[in-house]
N, C-alpha and C. Protein backbone atom coordinates (compact mmCIF):
# COMPACT_ATOMS: atom_id res chain seq x y z
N UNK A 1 168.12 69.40 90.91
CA UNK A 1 167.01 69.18 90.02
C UNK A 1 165.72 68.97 90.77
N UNK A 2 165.46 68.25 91.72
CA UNK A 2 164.27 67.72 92.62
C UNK A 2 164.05 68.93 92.92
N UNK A 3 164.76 70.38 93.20
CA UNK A 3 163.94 71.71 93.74
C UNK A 3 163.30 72.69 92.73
N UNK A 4 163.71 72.26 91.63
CA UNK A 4 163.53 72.91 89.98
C UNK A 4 162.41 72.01 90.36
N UNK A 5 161.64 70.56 90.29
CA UNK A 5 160.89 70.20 89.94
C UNK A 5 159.52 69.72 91.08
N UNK A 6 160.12 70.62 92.58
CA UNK A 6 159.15 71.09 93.39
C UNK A 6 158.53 72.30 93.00
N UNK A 7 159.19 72.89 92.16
CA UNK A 7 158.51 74.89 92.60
C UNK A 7 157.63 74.56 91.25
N UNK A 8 158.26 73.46 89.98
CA UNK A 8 157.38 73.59 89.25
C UNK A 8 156.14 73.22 89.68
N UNK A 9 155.76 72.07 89.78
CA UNK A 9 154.48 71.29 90.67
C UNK A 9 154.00 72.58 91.27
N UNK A 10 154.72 73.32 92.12
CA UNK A 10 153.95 74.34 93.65
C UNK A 10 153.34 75.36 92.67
N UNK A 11 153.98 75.81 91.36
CA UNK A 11 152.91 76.69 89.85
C UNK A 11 152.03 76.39 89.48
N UNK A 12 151.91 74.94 89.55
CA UNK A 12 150.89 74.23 88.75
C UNK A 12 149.58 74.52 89.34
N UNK A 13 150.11 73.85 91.22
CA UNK A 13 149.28 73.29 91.81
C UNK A 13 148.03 75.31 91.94
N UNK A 14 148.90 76.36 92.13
CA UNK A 14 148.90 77.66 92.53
C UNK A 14 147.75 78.35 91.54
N UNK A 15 147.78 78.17 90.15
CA UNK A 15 147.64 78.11 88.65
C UNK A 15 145.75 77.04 89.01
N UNK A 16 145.97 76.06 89.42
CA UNK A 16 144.79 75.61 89.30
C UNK A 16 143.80 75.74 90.49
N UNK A 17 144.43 76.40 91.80
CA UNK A 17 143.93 76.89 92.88
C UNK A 17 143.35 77.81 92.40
N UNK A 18 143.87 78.67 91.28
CA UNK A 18 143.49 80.59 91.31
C UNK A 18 141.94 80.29 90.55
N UNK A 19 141.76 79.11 89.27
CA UNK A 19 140.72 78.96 88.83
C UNK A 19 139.12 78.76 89.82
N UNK A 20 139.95 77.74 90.76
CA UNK A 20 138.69 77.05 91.54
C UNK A 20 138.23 78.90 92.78
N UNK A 21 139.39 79.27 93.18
CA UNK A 21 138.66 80.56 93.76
C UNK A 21 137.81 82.01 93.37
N UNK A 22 138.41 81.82 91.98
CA UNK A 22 137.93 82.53 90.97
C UNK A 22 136.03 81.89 90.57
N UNK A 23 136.63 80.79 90.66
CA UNK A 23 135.04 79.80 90.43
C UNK A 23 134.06 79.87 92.13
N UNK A 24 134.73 79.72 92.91
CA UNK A 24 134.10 80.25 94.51
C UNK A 24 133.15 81.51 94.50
N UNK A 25 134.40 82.28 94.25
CA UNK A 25 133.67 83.60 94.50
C UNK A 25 132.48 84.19 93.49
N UNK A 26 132.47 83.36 92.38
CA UNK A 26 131.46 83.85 91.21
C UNK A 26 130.67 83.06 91.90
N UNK A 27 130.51 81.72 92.38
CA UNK A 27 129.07 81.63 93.27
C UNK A 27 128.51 82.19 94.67
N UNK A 28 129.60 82.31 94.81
CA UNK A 28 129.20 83.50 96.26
C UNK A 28 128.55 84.67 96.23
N UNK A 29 128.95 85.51 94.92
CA UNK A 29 128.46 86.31 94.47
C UNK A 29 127.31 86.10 94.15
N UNK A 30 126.60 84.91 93.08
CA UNK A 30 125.23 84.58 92.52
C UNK A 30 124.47 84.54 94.31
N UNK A 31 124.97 83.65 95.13
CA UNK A 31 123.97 83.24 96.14
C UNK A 31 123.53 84.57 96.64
N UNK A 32 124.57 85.75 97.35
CA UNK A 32 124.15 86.49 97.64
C UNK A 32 123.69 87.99 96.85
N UNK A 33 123.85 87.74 96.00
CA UNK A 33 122.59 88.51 94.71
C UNK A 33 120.96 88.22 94.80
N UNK A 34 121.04 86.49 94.52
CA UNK A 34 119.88 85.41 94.81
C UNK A 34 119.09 86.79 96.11
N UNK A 35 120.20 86.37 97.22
CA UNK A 35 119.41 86.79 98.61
C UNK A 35 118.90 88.03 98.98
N UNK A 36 119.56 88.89 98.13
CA UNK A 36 119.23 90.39 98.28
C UNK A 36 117.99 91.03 97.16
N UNK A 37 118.14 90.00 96.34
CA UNK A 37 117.32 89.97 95.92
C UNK A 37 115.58 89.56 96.57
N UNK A 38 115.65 88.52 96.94
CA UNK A 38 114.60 88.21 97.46
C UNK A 38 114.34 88.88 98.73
N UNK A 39 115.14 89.28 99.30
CA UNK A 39 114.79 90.31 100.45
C UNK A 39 114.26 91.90 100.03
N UNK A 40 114.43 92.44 98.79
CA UNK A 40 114.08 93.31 97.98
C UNK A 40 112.07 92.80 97.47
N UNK A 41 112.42 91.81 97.43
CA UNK A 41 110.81 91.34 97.13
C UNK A 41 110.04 90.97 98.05
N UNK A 42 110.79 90.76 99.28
CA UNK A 42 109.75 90.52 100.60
C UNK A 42 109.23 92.28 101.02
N UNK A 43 110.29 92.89 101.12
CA UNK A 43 109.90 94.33 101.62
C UNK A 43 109.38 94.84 100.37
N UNK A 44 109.19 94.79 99.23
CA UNK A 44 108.05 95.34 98.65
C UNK A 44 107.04 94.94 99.00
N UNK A 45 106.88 93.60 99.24
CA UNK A 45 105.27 93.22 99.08
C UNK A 45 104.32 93.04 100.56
N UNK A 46 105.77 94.06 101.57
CA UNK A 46 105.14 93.88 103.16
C UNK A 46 104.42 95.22 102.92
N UNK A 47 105.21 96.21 102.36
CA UNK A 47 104.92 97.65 101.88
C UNK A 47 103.34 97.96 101.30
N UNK A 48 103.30 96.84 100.07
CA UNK A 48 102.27 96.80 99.27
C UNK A 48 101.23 96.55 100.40
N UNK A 49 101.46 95.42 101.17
CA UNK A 49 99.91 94.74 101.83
C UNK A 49 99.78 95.75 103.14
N UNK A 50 100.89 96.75 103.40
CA UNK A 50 100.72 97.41 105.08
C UNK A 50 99.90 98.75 104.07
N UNK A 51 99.82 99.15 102.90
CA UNK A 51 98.96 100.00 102.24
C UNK A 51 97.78 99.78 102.21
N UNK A 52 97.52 98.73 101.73
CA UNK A 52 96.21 98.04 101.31
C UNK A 52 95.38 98.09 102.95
N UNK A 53 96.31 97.34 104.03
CA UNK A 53 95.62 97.25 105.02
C UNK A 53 94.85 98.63 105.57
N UNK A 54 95.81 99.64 105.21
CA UNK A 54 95.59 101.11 105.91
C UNK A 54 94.72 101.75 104.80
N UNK A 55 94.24 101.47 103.53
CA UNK A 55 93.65 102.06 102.93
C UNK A 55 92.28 101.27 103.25
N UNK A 56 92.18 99.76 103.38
CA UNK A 56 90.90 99.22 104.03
C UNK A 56 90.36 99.93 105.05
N UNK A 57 91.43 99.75 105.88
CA UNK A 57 90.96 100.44 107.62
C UNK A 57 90.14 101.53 107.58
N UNK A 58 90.48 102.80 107.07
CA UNK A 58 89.89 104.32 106.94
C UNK A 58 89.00 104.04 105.85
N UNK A 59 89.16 103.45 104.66
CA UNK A 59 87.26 103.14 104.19
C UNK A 59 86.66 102.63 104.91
N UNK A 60 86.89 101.71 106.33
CA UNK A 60 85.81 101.21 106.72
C UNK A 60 85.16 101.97 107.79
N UNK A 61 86.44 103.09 108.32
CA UNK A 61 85.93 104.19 109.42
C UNK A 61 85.54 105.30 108.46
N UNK A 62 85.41 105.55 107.37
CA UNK A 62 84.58 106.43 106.49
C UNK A 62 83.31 105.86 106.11
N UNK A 63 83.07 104.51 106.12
CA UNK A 63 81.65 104.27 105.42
C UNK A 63 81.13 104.11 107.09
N UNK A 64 81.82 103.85 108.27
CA UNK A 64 81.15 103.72 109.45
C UNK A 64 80.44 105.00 109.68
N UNK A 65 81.39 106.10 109.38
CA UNK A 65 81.16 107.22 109.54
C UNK A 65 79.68 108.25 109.16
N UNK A 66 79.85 107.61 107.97
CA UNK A 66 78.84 107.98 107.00
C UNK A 66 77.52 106.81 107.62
N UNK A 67 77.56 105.74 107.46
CA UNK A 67 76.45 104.72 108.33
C UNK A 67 75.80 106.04 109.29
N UNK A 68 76.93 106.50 110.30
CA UNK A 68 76.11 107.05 111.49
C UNK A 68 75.54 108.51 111.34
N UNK A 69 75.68 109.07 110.33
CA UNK A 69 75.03 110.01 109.88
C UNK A 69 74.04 109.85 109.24
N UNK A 70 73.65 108.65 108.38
CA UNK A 70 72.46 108.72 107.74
C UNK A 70 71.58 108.34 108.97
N UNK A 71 72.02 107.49 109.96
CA UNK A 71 71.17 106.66 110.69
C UNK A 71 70.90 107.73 111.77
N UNK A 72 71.22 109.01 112.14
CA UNK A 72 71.14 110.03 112.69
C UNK A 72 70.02 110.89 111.55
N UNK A 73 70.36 111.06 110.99
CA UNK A 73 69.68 112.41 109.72
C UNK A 73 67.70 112.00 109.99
N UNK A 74 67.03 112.84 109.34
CA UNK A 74 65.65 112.53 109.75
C UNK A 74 65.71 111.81 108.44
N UNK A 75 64.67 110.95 108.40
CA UNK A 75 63.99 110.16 107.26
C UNK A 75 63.17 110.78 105.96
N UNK A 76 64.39 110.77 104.79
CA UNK A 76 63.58 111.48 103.69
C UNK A 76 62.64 110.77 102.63
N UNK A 77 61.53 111.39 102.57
CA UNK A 77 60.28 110.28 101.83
C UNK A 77 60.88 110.25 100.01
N UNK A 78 61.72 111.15 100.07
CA UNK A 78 61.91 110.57 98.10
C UNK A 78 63.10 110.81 98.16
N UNK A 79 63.32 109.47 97.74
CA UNK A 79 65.09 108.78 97.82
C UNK A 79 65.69 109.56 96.73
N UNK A 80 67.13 109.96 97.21
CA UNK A 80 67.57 111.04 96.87
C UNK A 80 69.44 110.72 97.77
N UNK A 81 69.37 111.84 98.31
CA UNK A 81 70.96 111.28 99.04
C UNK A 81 70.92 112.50 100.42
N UNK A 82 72.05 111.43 101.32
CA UNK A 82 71.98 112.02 102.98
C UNK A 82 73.16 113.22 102.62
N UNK A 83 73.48 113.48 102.94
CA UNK A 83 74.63 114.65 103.37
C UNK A 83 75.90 113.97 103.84
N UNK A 84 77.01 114.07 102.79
CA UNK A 84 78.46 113.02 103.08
C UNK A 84 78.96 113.33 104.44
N UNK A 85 80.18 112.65 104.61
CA UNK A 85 81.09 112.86 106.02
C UNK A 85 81.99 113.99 105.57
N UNK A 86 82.27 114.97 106.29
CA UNK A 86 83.02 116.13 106.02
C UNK A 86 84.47 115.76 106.82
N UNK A 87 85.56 116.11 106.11
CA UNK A 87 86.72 115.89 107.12
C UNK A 87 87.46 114.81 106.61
N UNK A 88 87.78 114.14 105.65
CA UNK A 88 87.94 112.97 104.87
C UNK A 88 89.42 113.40 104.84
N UNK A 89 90.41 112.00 104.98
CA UNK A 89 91.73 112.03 104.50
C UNK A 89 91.78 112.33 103.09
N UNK A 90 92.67 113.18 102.93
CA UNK A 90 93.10 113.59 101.22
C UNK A 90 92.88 111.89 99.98
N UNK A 91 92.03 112.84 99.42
CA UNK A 91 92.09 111.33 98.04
C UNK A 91 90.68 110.51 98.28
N UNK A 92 90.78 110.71 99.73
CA UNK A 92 88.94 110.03 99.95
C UNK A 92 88.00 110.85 99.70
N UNK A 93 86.81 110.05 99.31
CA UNK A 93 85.44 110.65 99.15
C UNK A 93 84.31 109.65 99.44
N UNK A 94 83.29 110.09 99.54
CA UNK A 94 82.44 109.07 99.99
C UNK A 94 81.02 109.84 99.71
N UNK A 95 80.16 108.32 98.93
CA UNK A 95 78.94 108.59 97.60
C UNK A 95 77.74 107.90 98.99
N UNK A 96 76.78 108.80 98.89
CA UNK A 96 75.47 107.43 99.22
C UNK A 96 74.44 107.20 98.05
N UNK A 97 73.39 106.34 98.02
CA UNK A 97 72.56 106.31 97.29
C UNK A 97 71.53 105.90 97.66
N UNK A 98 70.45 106.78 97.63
CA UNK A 98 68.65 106.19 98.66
C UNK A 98 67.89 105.23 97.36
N UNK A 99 67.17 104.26 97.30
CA UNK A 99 66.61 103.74 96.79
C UNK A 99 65.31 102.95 97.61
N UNK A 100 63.96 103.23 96.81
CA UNK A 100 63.19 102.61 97.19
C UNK A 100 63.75 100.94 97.96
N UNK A 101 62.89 100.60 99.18
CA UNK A 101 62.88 98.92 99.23
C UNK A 101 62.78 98.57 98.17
N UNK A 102 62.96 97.11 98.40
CA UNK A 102 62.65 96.34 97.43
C UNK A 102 61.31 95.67 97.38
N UNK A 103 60.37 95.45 98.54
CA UNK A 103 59.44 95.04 98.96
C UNK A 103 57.92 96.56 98.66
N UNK A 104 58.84 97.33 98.62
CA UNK A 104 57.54 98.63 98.06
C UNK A 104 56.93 99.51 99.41
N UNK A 105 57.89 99.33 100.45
CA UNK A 105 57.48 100.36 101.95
C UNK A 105 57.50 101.05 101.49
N UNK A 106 57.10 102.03 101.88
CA UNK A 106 57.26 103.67 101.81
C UNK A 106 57.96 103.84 103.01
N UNK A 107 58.13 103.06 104.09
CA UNK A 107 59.26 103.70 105.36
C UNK A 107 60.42 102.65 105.34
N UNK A 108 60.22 102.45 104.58
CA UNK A 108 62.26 101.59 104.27
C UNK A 108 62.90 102.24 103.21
N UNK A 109 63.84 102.39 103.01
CA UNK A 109 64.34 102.49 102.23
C UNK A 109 66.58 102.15 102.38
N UNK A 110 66.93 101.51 101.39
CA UNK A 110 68.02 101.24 101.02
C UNK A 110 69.03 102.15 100.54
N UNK A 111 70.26 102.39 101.61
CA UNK A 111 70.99 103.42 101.21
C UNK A 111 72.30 102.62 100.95
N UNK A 112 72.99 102.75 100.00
CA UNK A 112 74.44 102.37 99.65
C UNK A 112 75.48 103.25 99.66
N UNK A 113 76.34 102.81 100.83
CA UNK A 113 77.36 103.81 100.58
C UNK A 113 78.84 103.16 100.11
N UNK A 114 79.30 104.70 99.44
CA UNK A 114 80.87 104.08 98.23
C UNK A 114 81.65 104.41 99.08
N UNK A 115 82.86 104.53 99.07
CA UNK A 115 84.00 104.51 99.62
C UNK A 115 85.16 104.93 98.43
N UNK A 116 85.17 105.73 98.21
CA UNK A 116 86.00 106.11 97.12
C UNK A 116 87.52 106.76 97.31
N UNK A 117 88.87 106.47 96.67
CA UNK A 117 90.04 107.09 96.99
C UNK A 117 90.81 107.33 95.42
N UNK A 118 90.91 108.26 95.10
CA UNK A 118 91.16 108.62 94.05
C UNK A 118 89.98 108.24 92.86
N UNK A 119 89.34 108.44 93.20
CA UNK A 119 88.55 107.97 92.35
C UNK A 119 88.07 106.70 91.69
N UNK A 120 88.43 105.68 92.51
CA UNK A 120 87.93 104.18 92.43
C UNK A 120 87.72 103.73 93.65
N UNK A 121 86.46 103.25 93.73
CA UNK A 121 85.69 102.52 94.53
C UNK A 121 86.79 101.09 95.54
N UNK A 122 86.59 101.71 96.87
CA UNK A 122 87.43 100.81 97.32
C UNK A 122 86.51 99.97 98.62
N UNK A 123 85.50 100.72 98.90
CA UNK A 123 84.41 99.82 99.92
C UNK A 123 82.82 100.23 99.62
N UNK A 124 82.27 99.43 99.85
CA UNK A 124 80.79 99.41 99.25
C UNK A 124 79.83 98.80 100.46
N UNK A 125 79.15 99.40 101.07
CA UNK A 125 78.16 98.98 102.47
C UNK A 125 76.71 99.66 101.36
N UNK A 126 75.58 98.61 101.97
CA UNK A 126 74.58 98.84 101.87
C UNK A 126 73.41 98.68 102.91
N UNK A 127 72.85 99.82 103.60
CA UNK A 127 72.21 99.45 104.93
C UNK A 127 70.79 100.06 104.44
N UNK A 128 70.22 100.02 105.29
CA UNK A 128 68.78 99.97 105.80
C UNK A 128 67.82 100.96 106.36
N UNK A 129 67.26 102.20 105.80
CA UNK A 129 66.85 103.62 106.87
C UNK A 129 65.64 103.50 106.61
N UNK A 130 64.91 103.00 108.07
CA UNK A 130 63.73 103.41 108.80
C UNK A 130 62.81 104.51 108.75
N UNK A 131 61.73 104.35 108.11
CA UNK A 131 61.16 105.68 109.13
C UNK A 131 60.55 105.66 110.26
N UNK A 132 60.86 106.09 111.46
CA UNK A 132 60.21 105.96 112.83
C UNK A 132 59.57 106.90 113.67
């Protein structure tokens, strides 16, 4: 009888083991869901900001670009616009705009340049052309 009423106990004990591993592995599972998850949201948003950085960078060597061409070009007396940068990465474009000073020179004048990539404005410089 005492071995009839070991193997029962060793069912029991077997029976309430299978629950608690069954209960293990469903959190093992959540944690590393949790983790792959959030590693899914770090590499999007390294993705997102290494874009942003590289779409800053080349507007700022396109409006540099454009800077050194107006500041090269001769000085035109009725504000109007310089001649863009030719050679632009696909999707870029780039606007200037001459406007009188603000002070009423006739040899200053205020040029703004856009920075455009698909068609929204992504850098905006406004400088200063001399006449000398």
């Amino acid at each position: 009888m005492g071995s009839v009423s070991r193997m029962k106990t060793k069912r029991r004990r077997n029976r309430s083991q299978s629950g608690l591993i069954l209960l293990e592995t469903m959190f093992a599972i959540a944690i590393l869901g949790t983790a792959v998850f959030a590693s899914l949201v770090a590499v999007s948003t390294a993705a997102m900001a290494t874009e942003k950085a590289s779409t800053d960078a080349r507007a700022a060597w396109i409006a540099t670009s454009q800077i050194e061409l107006i500041r090269a070009a001769p000085f035109v007396a009725t504000p109007g616009q310089y001649a863009a940068t030719s050679g632009l990465p696909d999707g870029y474009a780039v606007q200037n705009v001459t406007s009188a000073f603000a002070d009423g020179e006739d040899d200053i004048q205020t040029v703004t340049v856009t920075v455009l990539k698909n068609g929204s404005s992504v850098l905006e410089i406004e400088v200063v052309k001399v006449n000398r």
